[in-house]
Protein backbone atom coordinates (compact mmCIF):
# COMPACT_ATOMS: atom_id res chain seq x y z
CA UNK A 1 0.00 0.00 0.00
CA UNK A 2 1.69 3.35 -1.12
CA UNK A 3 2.14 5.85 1.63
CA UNK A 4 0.45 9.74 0.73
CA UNK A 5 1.00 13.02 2.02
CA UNK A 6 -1.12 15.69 2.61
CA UNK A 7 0.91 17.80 1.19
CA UNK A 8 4.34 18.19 -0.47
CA UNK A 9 7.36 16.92 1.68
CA UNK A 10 10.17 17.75 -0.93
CA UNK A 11 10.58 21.61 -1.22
CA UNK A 12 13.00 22.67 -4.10
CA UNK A 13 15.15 25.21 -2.04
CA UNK A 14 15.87 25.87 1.68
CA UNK A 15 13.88 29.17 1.21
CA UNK A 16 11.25 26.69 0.41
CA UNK A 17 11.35 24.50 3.25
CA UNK A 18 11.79 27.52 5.72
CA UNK A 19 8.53 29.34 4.20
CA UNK A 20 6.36 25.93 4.08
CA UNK A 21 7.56 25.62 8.22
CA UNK A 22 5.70 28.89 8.74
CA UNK A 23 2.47 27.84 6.52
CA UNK A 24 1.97 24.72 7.47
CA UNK A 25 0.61 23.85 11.07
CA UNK A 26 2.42 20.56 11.46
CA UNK A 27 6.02 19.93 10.12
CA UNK A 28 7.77 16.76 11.04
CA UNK A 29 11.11 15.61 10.18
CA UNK A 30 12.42 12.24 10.08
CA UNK A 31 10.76 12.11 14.40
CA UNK A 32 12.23 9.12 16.47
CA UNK A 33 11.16 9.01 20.03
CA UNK A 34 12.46 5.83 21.77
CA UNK A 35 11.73 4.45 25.33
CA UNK A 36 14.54 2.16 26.25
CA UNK A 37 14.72 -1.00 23.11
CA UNK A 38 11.44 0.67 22.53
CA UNK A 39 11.36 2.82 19.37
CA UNK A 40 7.82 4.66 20.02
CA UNK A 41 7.84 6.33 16.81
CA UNK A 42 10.40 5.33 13.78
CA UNK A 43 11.98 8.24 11.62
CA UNK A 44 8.41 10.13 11.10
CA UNK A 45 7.36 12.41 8.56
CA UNK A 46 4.22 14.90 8.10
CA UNK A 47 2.95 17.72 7.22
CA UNK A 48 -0.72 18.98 8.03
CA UNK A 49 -1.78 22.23 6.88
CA UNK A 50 -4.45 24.75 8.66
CA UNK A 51 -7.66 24.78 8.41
CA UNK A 52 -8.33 20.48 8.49
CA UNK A 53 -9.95 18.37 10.74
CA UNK A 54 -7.33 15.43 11.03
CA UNK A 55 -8.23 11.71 12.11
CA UNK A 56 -5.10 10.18 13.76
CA UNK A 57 -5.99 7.05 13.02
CA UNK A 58 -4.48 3.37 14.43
CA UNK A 59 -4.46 0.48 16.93
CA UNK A 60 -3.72 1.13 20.98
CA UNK A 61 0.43 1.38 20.97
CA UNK A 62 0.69 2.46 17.44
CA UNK A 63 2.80 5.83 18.92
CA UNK A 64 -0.51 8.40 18.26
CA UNK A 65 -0.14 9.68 22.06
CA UNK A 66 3.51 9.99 21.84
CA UNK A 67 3.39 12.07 18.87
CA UNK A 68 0.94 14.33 20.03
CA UNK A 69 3.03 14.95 23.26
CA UNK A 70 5.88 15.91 21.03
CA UNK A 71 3.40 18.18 18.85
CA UNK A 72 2.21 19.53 22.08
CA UNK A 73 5.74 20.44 23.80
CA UNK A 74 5.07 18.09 27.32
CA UNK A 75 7.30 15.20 25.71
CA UNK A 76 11.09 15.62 24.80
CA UNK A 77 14.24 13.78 24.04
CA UNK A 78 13.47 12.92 21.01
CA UNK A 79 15.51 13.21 17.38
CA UNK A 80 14.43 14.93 14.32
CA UNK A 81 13.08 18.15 13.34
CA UNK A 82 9.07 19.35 14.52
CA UNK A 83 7.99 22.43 14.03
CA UNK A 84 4.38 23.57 15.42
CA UNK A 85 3.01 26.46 14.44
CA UNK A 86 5.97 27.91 12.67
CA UNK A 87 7.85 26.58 15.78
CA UNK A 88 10.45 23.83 17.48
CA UNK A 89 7.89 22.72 20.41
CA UNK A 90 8.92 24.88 23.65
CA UNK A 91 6.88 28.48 25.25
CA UNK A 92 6.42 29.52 21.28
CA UNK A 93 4.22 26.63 19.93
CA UNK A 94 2.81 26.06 23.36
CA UNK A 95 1.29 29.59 23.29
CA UNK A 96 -0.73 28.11 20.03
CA UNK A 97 -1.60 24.82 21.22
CA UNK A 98 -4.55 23.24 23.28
CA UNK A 99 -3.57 19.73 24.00
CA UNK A 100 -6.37 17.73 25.32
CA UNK A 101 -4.10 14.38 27.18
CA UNK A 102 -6.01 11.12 27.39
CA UNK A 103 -6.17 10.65 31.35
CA UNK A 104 -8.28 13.13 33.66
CA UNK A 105 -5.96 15.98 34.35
CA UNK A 106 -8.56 18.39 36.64
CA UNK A 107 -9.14 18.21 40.70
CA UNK A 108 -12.01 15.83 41.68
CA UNK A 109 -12.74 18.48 44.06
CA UNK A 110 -13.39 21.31 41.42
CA UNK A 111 -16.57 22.48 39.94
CA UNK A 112 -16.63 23.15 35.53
CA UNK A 113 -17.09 27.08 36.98
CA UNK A 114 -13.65 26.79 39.11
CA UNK A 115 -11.94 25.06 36.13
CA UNK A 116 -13.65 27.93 33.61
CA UNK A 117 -11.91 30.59 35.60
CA UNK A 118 -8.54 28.57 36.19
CA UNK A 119 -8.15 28.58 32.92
CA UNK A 120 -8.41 31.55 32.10
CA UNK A 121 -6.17 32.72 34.29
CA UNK A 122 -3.93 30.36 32.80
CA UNK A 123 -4.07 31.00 28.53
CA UNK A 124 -4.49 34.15 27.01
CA UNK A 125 -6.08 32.92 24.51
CA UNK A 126 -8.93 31.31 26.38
CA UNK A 127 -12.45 32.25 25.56
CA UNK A 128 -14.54 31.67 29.42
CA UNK A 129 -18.01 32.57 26.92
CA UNK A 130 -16.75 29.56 24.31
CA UNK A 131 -16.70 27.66 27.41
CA UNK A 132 -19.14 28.31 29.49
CA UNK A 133 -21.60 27.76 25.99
CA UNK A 134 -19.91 24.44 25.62
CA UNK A 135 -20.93 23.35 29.28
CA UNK A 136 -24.34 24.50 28.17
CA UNK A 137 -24.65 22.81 25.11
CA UNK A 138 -23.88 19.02 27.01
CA UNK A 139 -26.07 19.75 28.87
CA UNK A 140 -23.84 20.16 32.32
CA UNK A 141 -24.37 22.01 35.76
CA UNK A 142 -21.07 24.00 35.81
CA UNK A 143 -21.77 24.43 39.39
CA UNK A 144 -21.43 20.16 39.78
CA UNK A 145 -18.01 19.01 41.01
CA UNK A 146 -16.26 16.35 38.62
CA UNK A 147 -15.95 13.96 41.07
CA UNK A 148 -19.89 13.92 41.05
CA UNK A 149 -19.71 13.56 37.64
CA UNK A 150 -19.58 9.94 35.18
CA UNK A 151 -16.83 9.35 33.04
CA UNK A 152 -18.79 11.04 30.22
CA UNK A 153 -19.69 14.07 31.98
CA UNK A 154 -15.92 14.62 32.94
CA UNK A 155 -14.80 14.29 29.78
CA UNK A 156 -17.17 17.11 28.38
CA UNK A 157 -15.76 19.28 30.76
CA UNK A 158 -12.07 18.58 29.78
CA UNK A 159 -13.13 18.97 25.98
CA UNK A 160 -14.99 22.59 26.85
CA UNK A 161 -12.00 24.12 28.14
CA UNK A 162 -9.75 22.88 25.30
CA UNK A 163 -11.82 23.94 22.98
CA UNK A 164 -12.70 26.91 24.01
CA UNK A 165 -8.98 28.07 23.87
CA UNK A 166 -8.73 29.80 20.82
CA UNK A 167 -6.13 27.91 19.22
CA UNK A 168 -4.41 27.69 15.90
CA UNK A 169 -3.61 24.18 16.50
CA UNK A 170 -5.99 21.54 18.71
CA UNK A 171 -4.80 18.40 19.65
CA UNK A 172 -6.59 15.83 21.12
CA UNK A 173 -6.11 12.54 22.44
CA UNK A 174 -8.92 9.76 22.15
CA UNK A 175 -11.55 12.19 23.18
CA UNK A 176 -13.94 9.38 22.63
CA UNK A 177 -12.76 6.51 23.89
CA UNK A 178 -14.44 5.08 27.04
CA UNK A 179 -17.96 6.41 26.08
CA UNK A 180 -20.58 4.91 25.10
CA UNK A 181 -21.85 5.66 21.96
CA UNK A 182 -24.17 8.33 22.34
CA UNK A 183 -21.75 10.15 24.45
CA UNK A 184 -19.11 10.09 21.91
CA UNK A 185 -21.50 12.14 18.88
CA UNK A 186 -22.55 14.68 21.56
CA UNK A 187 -18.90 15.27 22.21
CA UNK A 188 -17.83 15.15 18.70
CA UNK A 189 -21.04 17.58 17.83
CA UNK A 190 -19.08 20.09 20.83
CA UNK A 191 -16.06 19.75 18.71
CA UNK A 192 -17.10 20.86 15.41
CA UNK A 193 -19.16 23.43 17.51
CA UNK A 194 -16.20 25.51 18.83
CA UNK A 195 -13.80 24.98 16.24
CA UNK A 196 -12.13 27.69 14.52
CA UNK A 197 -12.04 27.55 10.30
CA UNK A 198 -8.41 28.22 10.12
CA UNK A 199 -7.06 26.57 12.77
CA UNK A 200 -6.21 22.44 12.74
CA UNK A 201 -7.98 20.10 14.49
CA UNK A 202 -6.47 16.22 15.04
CA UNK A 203 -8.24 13.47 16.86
CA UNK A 204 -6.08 10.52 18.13
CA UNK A 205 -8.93 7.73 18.15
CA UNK A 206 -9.17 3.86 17.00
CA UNK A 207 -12.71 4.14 17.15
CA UNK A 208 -12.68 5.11 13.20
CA UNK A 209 -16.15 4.40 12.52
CA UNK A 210 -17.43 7.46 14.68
CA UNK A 211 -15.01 9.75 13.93
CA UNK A 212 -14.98 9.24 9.94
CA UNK A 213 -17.98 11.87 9.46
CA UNK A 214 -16.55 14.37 10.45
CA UNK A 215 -12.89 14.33 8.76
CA UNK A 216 -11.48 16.01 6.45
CA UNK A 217 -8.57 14.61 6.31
CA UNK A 218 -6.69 10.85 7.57
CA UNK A 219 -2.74 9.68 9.01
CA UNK A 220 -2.83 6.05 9.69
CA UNK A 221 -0.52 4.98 11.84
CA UNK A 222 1.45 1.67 12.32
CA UNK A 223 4.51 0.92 14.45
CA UNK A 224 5.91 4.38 15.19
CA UNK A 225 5.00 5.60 11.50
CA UNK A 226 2.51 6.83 9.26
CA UNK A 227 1.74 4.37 6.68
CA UNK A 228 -1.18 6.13 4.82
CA UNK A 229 -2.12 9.54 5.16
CA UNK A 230 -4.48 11.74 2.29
CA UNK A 231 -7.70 13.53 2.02
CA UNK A 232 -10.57 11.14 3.08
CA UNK A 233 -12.11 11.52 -0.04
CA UNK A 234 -9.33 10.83 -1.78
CA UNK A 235 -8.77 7.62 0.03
CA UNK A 236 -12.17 6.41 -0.28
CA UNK A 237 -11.85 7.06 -4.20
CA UNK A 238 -8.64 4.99 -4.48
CA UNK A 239 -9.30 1.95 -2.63
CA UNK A 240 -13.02 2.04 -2.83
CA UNK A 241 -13.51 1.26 0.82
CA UNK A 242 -14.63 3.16 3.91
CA UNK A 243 -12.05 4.21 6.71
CA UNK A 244 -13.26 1.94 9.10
CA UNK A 245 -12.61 -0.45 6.31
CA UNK A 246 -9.59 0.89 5.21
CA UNK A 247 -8.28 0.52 8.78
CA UNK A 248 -9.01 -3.05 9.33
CA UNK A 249 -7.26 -3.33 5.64
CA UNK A 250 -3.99 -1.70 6.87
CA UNK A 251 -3.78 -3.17 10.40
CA UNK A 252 -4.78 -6.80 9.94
């Protein structure tokens, strides 16, 4: 199966390749992150541009969380070249990311309204309004503390203050998994809700069935690399398959 790009990865000139590291929103160079024996993710390339909503697509230990934490600047020690934003990850690209992790990271103690104004206190690019409409819309009291809350509920709340940061680059990790079904298009109908036109969106999930509706564009992962990555229209054309199907294709 031949690998695609979303877009070009072979500039002509070095004035090239620095002006396409400002455009695009995603730039990764030959990325190896290795735990011990364990190579996590094996000389990685891609490029996503603005202005996408990106499926992240493979099986659990793939590398899609360990690439995001490189993307979002909380995971180092790694060789190759990234570039977020126009940036190397660090305070630069941070100040343009929201990275939503895959594990609960707010007090069980809080309420959503503490959380609201913690974080915006925190990101000064955070929208409290975009948030507070976001509680709203799934239907949560904002006044509730999380540890009152299910699973679901919790997970809302995490996705309402990422996504109410206004971002030129959201990343988020399995946002769906551990739902049930019903939960995860309510959450999915928050995302498309709050996000910005020109700003990229990827989704880390293996759930590809209930994310495919809403994509724009695919990177399927395998083994620390991406193995297939293209417009999902494009994809669908050319093997004449869903992605769900497409996904059992490249993994089995």
């Amino acid at each position: 199966m031949t690998t695609k790009t979303l877009t070009s990865t072979t500039p002509t000139s070095a004035t090239e390749r620095r002006d396409d590291t400002v455009t695009r929103a995603i730039d990764v160079r030959g990325l190896t992150k290795t735990y011990g024996p364990l190579r996590a993710i094996d000389g990685l390339d891609l490029q996503l541009p603005y202005g996408q909503v990106v499926g992240l697509l493979g099986e659990n230990g793939c590398g899609k969380t360990t690439l995001l934490k490189v993307l979002a600047g909380v995971l180092a020690d790694y060789t190759g070249d990234v570039r977020v934003a126009g940036h190397a990850p660090g305070p630069e690209s941070k100040a343009s990311v929201s990275f939503l992790p895959d594990v609960s990271f707010l007090p069980d103690g809080a309420r959503a309204s503490y959380c609201i104004g913690l974080y915006d206190d925190c990101f000064s690019d955070f929208d409290a309004e975009r948030a507070r409409d976001l509680i709203g819309f799934f239907g949560l009291d904002a006044s509730q503390r999380l540890r009152e809350m299910s699973k679901g509920m919790r997970e809302k709340v995490q996705i309402s203050l990422a996504m109410a940061r206004r971002a030129r680059v959201h990343l988020l990790d399995e946002p769906i998994s551990g739902v049930d079904p019903a939960a995860r298009d309510v959450i999915l109908q928050g995302v498309l809700r709050a996000i910005d036109e020109e700003s990229l969106l990827v989704v880390s999930t293996h759930l590809i069935h209930d994310l495919e509706p809403i994509l724009d564009s695919a990177v399927f992962m395998r083994r620390g690399r991406v193995v297939l990555a293209g417009q999902v229209d494009d994809l669908r054309a050319e093997h004449g398959m869903s992605l769900d199907q497409l996904f059992r294709e490249v993994h089995r």
